[in-house]
C-alpha atoms as a PDB file:
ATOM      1  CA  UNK A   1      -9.776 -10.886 -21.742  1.00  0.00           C
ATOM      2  CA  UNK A   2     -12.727  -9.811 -20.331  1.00  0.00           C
ATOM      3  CA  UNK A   3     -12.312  -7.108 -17.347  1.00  0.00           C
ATOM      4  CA  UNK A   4     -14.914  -7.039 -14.644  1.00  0.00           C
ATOM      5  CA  UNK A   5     -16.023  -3.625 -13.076  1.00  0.00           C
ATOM      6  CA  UNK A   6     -16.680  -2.925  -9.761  1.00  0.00           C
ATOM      7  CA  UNK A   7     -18.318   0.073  -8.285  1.00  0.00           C
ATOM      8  CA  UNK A   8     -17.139   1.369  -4.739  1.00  0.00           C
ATOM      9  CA  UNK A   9     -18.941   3.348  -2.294  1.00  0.00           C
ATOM     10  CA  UNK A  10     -17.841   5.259   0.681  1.00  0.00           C
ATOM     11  CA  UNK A  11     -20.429   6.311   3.041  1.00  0.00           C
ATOM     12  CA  UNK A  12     -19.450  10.066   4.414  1.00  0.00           C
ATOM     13  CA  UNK A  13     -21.431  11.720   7.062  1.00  0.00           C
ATOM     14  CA  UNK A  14     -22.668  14.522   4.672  1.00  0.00           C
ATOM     15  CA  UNK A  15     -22.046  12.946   1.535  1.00  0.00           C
ATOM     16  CA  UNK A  16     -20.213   9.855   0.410  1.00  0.00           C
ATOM     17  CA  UNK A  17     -18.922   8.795  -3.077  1.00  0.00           C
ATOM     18  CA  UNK A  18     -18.090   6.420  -5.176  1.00  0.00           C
ATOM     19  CA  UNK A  19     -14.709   5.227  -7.140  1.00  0.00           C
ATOM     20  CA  UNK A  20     -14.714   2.578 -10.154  1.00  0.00           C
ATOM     21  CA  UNK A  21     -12.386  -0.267 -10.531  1.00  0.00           C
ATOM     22  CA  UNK A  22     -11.750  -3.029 -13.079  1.00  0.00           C
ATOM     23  CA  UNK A  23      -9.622  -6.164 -12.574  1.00  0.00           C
ATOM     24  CA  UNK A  24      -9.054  -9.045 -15.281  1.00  0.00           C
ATOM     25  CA  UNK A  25     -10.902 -11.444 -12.642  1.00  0.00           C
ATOM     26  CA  UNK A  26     -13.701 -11.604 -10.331  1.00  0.00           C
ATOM     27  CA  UNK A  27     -11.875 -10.418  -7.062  1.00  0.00           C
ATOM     28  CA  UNK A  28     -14.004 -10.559  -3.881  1.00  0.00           C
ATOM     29  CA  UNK A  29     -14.585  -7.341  -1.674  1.00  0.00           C
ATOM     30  CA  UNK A  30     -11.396  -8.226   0.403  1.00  0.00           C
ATOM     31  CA  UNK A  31      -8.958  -8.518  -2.335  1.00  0.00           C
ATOM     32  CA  UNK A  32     -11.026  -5.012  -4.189  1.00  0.00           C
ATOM     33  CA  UNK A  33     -10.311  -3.016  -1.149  1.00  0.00           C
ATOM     34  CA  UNK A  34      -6.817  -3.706  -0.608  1.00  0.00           C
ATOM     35  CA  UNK A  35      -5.753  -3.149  -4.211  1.00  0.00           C
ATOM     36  CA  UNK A  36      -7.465   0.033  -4.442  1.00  0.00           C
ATOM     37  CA  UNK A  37      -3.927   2.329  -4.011  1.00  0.00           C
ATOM     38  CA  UNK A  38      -4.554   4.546  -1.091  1.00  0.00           C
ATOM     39  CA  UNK A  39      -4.134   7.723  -3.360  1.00  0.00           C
ATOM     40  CA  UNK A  40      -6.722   6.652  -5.313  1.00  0.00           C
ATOM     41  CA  UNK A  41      -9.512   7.738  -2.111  1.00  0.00           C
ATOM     42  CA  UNK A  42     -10.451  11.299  -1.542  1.00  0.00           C
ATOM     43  CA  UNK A  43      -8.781  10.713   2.471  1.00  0.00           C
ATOM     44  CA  UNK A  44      -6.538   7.379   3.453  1.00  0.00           C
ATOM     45  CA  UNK A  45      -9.472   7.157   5.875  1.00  0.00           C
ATOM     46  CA  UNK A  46     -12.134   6.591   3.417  1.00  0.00           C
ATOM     47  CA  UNK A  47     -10.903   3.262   2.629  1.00  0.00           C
ATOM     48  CA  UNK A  48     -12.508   2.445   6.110  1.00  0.00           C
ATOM     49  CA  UNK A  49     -16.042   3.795   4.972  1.00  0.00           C
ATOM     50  CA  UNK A  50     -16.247   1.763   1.740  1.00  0.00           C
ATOM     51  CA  UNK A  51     -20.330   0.378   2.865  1.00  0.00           C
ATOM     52  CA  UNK A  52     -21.054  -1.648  -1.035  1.00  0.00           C
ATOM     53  CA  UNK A  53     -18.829  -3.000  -3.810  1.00  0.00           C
ATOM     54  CA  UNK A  54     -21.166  -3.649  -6.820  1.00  0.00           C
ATOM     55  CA  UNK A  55     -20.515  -5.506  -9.827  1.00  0.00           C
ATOM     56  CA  UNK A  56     -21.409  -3.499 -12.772  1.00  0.00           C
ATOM     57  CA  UNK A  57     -20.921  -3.898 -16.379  1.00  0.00           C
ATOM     58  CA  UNK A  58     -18.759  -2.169 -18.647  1.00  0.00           C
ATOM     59  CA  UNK A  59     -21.008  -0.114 -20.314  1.00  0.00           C
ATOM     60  CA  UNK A  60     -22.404   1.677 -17.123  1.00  0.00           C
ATOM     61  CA  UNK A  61     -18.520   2.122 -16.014  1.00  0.00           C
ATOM     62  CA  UNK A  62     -17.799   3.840 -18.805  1.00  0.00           C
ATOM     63  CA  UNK A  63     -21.359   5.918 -18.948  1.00  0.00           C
ATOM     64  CA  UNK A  64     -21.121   6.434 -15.258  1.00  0.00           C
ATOM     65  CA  UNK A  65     -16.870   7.190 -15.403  1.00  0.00           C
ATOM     66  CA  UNK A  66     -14.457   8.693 -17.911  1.00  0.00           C
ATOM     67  CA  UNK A  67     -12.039   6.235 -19.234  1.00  0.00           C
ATOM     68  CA  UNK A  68      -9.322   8.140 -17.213  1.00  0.00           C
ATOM     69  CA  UNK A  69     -11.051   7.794 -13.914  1.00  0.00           C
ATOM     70  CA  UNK A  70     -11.023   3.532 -14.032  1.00  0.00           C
ATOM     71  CA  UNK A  71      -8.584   2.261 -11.522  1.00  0.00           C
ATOM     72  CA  UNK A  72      -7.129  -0.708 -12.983  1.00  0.00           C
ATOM     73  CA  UNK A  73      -6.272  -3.255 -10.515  1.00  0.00           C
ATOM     74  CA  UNK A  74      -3.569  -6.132 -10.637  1.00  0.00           C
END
């Protein structure tokens, strides 16, 4: 199976930041944002603020995030 990796940004006043996901299929920006879990964003709100989804490959997730901080989505 190959996973795909997507890197999420939320744009904060001060300072945003971003979360990682991986799904088993491409998955457009629609379908990433509303399987992110809402516990999975620093405020319920931020899910609002999300300004880029990226594509990025599975070596920079893992360089870029632990293992442990990957949200797998469905």
């Amino acid at each position: 199976v190959i996973m795909k990796y997507y890197d999420v940004h939320i744009e904060l006043p001060r300072e945003g930041y971003s979360i990682c996901v991986s799904a088993q299929k491409e998955l457009t920006d629609d379908e990433i944002i509303n399987l992110i879990p809402k516990n999975k964003f620093e405020e319920v709100e931020d899910r609002q603020l999300i300004d880029s989804i990226e594509e990025i490959t599975e070596k920079q997730a893992f360089e870029w995030y632990s293992k442990s901080r990957i949200i797998k989505l469905n």
